[in-house]
N, C-alpha and C. Protein backbone atom coordinates (compact mmCIF):
# COMPACT_ATOMS: atom_id res chain seq x y z
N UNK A 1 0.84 -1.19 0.00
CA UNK A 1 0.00 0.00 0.00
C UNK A 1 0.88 1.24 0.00
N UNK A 2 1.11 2.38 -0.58
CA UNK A 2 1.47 3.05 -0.90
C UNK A 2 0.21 4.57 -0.80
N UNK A 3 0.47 5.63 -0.02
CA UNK A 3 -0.36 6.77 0.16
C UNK A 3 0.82 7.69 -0.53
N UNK A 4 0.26 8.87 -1.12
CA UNK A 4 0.56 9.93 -2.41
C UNK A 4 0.05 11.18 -1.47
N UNK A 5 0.81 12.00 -1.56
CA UNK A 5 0.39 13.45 -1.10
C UNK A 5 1.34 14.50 -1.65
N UNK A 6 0.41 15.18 -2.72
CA UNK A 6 1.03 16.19 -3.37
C UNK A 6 1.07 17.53 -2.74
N UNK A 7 2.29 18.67 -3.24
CA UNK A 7 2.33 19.38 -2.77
C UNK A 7 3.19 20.52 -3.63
N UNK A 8 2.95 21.57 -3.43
CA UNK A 8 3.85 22.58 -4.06
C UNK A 8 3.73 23.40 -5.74
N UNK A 9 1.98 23.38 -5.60
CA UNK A 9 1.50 23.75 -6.81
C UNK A 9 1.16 25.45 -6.17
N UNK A 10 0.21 26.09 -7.12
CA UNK A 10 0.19 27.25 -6.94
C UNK A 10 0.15 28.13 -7.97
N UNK A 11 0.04 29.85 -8.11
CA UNK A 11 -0.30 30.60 -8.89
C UNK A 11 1.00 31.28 -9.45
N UNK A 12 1.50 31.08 -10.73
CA UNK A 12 3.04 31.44 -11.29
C UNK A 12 2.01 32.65 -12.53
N UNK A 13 3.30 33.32 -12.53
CA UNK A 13 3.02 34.05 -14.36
C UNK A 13 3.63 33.32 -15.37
N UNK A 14 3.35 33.13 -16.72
CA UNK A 14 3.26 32.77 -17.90
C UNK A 14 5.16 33.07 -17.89
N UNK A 15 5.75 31.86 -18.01
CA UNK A 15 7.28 31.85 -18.14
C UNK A 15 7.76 31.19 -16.76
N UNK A 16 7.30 31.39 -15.37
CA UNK A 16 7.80 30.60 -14.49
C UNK A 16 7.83 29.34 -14.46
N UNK A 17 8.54 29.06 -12.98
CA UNK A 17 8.90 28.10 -12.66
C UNK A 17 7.82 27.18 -11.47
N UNK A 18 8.21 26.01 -11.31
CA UNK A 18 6.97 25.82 -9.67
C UNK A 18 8.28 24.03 -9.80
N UNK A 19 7.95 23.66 -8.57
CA UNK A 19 8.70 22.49 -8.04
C UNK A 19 7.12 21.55 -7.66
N UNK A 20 6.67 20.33 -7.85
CA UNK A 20 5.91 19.85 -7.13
C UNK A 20 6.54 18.77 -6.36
N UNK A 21 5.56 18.63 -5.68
CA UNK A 21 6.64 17.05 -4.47
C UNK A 21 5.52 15.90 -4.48
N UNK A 22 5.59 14.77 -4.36
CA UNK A 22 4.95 13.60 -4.10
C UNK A 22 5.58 12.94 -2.90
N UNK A 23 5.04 13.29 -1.66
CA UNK A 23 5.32 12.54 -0.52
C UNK A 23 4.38 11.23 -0.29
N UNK A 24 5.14 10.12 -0.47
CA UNK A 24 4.79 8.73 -0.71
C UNK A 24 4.79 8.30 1.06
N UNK A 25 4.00 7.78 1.62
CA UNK A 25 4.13 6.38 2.68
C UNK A 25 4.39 5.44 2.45
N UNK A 26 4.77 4.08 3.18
CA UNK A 26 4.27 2.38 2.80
C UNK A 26 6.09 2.54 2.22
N UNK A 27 5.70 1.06 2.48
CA UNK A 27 6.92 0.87 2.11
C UNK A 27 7.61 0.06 0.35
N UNK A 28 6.55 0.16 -0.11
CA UNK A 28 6.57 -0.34 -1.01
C UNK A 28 7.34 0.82 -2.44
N UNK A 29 7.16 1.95 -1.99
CA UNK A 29 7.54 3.33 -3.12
C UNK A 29 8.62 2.82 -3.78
N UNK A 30 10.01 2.53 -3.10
CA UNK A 30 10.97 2.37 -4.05
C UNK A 30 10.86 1.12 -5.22
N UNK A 31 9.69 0.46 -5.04
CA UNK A 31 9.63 -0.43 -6.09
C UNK A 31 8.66 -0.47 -6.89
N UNK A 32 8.15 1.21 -6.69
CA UNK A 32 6.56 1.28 -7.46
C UNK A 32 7.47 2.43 -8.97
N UNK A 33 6.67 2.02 -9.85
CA UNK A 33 7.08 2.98 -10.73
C UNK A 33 5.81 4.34 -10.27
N UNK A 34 6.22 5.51 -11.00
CA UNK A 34 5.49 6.74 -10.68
C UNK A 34 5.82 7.50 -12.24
N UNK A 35 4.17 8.73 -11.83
CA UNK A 35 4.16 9.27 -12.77
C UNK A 35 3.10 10.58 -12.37
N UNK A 36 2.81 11.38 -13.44
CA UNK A 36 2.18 12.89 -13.00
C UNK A 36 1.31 12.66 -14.44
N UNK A 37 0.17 13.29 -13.68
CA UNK A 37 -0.96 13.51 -14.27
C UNK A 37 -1.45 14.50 -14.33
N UNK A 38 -2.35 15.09 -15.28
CA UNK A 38 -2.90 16.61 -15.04
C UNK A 38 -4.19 16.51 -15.30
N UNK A 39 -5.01 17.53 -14.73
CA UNK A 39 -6.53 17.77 -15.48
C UNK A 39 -7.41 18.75 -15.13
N UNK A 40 -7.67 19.40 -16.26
CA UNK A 40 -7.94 20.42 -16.60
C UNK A 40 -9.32 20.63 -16.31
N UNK A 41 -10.26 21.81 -16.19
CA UNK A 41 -11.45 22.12 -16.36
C UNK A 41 -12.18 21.68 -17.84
N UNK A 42 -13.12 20.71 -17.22
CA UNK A 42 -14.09 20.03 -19.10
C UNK A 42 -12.98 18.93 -19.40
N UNK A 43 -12.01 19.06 -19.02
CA UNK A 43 -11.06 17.73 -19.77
C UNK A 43 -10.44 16.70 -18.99
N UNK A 44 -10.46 15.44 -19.91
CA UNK A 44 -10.21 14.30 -19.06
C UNK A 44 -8.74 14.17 -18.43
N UNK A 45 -8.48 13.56 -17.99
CA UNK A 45 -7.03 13.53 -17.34
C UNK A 45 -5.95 12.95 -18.05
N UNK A 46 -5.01 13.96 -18.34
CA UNK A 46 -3.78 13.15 -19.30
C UNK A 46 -2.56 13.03 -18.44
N UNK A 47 -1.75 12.09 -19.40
CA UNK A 47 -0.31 11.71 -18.84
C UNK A 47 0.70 12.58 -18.76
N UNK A 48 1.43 12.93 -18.34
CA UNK A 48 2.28 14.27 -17.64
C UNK A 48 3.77 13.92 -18.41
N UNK A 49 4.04 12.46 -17.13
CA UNK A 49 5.28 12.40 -17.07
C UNK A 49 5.68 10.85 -16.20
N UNK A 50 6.14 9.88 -16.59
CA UNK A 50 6.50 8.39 -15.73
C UNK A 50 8.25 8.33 -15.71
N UNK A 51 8.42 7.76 -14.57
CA UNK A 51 9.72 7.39 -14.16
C UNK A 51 10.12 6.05 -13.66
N UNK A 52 10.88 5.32 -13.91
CA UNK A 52 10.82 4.05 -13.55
C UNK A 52 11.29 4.09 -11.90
N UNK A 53 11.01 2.93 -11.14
CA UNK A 53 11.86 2.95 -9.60
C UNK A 53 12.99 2.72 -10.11
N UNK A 54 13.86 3.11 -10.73
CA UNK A 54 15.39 2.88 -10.43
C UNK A 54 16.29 4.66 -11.09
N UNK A 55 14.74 5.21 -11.82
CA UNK A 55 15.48 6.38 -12.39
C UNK A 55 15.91 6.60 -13.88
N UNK A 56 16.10 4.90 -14.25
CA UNK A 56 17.02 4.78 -15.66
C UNK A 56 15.87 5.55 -16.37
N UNK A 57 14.73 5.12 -16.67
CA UNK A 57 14.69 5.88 -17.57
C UNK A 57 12.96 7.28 -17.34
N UNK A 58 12.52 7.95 -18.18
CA UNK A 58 11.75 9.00 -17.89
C UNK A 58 11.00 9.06 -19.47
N UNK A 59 10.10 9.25 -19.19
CA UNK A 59 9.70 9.50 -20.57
C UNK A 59 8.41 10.56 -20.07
N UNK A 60 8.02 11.54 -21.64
CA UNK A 60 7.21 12.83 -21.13
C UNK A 60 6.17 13.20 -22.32
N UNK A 61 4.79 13.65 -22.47
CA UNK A 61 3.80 14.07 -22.95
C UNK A 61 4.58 15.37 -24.25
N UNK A 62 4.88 14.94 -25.35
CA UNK A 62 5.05 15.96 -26.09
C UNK A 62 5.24 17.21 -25.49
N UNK A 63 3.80 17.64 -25.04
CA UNK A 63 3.74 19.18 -24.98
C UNK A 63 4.53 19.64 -23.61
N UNK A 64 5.26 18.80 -23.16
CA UNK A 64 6.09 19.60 -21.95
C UNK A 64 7.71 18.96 -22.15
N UNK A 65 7.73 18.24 -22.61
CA UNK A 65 9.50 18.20 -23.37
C UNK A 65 10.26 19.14 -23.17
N UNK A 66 11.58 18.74 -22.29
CA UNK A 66 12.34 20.50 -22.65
C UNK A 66 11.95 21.43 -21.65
N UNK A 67 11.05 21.31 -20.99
CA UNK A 67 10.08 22.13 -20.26
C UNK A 67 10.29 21.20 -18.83
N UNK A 68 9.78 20.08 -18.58
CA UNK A 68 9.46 19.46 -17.54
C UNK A 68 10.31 18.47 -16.99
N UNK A 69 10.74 18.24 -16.03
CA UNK A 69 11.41 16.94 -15.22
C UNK A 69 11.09 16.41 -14.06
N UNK A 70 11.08 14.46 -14.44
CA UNK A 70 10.55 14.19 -13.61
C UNK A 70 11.53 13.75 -12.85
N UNK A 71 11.22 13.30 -11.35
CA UNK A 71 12.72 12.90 -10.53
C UNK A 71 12.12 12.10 -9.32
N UNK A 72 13.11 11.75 -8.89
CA UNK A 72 12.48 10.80 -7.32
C UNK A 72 13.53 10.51 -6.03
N UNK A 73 13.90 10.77 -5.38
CA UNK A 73 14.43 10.39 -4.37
C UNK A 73 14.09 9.26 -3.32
N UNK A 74 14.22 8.15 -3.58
CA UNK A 74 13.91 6.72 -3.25
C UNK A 74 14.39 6.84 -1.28
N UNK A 75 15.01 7.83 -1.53
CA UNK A 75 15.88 7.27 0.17
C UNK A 75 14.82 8.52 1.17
N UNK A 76 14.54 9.62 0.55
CA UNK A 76 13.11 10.05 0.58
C UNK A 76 12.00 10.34 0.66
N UNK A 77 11.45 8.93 -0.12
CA UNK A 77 9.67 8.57 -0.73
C UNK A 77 9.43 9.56 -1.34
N UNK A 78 10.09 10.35 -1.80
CA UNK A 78 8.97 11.78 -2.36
C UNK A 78 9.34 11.96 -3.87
N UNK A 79 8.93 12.12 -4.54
CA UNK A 79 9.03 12.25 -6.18
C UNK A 79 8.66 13.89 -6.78
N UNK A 80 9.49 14.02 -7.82
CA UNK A 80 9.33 15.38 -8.29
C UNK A 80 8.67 15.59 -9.41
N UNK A 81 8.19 16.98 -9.28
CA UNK A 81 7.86 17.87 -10.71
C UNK A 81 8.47 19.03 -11.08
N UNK A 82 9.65 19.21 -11.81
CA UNK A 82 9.76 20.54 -11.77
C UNK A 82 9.68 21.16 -12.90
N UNK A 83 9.42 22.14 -13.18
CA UNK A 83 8.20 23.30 -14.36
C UNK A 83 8.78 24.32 -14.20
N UNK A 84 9.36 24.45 -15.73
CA UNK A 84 10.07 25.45 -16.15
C UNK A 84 8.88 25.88 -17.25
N UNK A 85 8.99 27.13 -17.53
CA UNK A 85 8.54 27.59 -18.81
C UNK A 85 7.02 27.43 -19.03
N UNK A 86 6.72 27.31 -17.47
CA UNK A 86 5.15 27.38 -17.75
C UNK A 86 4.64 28.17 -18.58
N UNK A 87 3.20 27.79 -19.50
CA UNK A 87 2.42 28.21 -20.00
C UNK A 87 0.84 28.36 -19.52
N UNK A 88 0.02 29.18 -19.86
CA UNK A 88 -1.23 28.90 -19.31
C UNK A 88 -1.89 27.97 -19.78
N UNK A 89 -1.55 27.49 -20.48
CA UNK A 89 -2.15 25.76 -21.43
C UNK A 89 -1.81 24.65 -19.94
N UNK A 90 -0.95 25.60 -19.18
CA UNK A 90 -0.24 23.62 -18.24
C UNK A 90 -1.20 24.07 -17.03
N UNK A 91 -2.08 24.93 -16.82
CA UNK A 91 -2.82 24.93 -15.41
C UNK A 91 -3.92 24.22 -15.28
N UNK A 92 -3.99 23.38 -14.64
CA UNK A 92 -4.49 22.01 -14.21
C UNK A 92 -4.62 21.70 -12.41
N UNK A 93 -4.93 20.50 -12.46
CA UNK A 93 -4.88 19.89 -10.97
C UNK A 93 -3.76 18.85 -11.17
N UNK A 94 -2.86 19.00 -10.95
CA UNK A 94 -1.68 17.67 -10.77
C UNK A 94 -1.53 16.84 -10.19
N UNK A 95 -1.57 15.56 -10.85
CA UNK A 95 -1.62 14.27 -9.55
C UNK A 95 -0.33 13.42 -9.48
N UNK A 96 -0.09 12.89 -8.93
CA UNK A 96 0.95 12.06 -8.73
C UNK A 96 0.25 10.57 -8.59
N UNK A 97 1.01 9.76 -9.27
CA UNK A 97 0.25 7.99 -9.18
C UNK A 97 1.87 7.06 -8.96
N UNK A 98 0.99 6.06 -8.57
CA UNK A 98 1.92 4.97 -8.57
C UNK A 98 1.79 3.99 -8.67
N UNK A 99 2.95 2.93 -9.19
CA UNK A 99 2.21 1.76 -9.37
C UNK A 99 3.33 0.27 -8.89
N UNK A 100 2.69 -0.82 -9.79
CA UNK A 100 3.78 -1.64 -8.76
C UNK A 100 4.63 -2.53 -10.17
N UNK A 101 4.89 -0.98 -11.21
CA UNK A 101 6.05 -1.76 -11.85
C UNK A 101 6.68 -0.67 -11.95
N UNK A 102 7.23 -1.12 -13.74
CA UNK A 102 7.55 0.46 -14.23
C UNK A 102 6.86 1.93 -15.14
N UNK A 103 7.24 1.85 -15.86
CA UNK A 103 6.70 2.86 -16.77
C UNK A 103 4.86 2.82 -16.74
N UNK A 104 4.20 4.19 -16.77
CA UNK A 104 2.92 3.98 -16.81
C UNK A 104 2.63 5.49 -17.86
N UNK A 105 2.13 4.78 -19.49
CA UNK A 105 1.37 5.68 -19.79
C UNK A 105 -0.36 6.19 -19.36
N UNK A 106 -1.33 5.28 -19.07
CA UNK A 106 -3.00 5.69 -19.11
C UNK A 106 -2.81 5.42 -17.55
N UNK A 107 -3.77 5.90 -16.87
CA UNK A 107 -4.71 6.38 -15.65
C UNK A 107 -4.33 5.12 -15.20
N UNK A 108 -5.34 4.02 -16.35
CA UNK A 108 -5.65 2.71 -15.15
C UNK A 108 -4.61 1.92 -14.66
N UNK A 109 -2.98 2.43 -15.41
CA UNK A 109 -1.80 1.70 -14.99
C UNK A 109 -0.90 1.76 -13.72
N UNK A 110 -2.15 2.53 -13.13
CA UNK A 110 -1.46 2.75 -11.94
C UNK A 110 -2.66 2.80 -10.63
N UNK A 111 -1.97 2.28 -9.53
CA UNK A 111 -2.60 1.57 -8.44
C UNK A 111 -3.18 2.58 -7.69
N UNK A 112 -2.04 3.36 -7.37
CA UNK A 112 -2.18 4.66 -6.05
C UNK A 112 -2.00 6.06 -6.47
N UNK A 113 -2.84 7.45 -5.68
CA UNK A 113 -3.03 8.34 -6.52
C UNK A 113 -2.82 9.42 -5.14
N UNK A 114 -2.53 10.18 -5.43
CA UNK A 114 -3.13 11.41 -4.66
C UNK A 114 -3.38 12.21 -4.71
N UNK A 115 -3.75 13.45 -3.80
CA UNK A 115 -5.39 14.24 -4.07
C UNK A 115 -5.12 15.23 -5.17
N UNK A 116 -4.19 15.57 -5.61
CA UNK A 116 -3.93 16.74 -6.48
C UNK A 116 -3.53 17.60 -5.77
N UNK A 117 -3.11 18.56 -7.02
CA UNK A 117 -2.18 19.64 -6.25
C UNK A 117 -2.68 20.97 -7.50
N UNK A 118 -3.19 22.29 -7.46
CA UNK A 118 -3.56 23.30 -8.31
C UNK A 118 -2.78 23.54 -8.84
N UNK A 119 -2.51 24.01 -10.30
CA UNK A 119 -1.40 24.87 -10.78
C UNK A 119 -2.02 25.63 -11.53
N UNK A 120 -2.06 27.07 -11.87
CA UNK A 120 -2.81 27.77 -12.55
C UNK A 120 -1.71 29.02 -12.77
N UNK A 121 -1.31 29.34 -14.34
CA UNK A 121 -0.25 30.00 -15.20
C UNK A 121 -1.30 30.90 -15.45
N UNK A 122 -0.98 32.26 -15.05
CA UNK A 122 -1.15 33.34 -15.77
C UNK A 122 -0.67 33.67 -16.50
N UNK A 123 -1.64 34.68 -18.01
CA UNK A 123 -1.02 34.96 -19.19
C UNK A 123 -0.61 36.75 -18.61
């Protein structure tokens, strides 16, 4: 069992920066893969960003490439978001998930979630 608690979203202008955190419980985190989710007002929830438990590898949603990194500190529990170059296209509710492999592109590939976190880019 694995509990998710996001944190460190908030109101930036159009070009900043924001850090999010995923503070994980249970002991299971370092062997869960993880990933970030977003979702928007009227729209369904898309894939952000997944990281495997070991780090090797990361993979990311087109539209934040270049822009976004994901990260994790296993010794920790807590997993990152950090957001460069926000746009007002990326303000959403951000979630953090997890699961009990690796890589997770869709929603249902992952086990454990938590509550979201606001991010809202002014133009």
């Amino acid at each position: 069992q694995v509990q998710l608690v996001e944190s460190g979203g908030g109101l930036v202008q159009a070009g900043g920066s924001l850090r999010l955190s995923c503070a994980a419980s249970g002991r299971t985190f370092s062997s869960s893969g993880m990933g970030w989710f977003r979702q928007a007002p009227g729209k369904e929830r898309e894939f952000v960003a997944t990281i495997t438990r070991s780090s090797d590898r990361t993979v990311y949603t087109n539209s934040v490439k270049g822009r976004f990194t994901i990260s994790r500190d296993n010794t920790k529990n807590t997993g990152y978001l950090q957001m460069n170059s926000l746009k007002p296209e990326d303000t959403a509710v951000y979630y953090c998930a997890a699961n009990r492999g690796g890589l997770g592109f869709k929603w249902y590939e992952y086990d454990y979630w938590g509550q979201g976190t606001q991010v809202t880019v002014s133009s």
